[in-house]
C-alpha atoms as a PDB file:
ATOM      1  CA  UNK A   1      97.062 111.851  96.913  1.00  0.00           C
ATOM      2  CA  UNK A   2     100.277 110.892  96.141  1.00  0.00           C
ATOM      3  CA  UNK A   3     102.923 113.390  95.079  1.00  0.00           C
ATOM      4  CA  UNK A   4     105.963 112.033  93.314  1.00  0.00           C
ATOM      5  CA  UNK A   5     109.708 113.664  94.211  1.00  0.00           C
ATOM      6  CA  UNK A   6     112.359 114.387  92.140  1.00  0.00           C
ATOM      7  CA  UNK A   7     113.842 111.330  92.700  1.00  0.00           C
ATOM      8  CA  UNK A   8     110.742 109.513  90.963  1.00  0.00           C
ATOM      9  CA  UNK A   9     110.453 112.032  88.025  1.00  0.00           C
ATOM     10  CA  UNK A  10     114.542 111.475  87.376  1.00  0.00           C
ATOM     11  CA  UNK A  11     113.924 107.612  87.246  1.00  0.00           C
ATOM     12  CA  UNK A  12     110.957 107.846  84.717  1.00  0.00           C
ATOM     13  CA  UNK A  13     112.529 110.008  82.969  1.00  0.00           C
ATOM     14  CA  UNK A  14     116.161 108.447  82.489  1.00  0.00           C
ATOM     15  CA  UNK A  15     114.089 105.042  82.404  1.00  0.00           C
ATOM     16  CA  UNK A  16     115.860 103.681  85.530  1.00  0.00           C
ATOM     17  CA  UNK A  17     115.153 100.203  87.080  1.00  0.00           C
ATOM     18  CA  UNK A  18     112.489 101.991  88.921  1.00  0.00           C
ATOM     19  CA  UNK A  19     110.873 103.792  85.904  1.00  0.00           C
ATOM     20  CA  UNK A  20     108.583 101.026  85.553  1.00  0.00           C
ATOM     21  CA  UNK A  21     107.105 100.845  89.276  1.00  0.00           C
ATOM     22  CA  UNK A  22     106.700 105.170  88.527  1.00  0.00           C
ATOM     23  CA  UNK A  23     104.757 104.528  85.452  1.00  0.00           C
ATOM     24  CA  UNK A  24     102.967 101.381  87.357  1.00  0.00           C
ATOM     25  CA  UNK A  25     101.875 104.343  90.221  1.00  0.00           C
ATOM     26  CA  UNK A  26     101.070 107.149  87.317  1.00  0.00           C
ATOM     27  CA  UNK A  27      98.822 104.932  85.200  1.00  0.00           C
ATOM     28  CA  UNK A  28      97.328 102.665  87.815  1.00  0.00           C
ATOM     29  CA  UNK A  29      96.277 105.180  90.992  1.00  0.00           C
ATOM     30  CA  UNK A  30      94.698 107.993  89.259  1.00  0.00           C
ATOM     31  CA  UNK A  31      95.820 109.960  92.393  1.00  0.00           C
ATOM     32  CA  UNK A  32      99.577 110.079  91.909  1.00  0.00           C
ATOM     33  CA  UNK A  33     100.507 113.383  90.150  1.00  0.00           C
ATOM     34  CA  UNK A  34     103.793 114.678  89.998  1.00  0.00           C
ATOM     35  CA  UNK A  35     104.717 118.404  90.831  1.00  0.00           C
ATOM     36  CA  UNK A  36     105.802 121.211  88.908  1.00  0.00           C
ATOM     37  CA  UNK A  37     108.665 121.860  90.623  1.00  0.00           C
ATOM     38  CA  UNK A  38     109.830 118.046  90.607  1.00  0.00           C
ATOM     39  CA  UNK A  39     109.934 117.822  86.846  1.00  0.00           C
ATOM     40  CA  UNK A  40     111.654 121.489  86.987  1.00  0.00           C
ATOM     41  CA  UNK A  41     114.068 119.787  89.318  1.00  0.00           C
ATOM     42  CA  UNK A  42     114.365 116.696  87.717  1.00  0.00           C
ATOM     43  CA  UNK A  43     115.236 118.578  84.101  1.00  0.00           C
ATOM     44  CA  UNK A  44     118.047 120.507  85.608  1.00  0.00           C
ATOM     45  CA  UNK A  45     119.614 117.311  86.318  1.00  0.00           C
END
């Protein structure tokens, strides 16, 4: 399993110039997830 950080959630979600190799992991390996608290994290921001 992969878990995403915050770091990962804030770049998808401010569409960063990693935001596309986040989506790339999301979509592609059906075992990348990210965590409650990350996006919780990431929305404080």
């Amino acid at each position: 399993m992969i878990v995403l950080d915050t770091y990962a959630v804030l770049a998808l979600l401010k569409a960063e110039a990693s935001a596309p190799q986040v989506r790339d992991l999301l979509r592609a390996d059906h075992t990348a997830c990210l965590t409650a608290q990350g996006v919780a994290v990431a929305t404080e921001q």
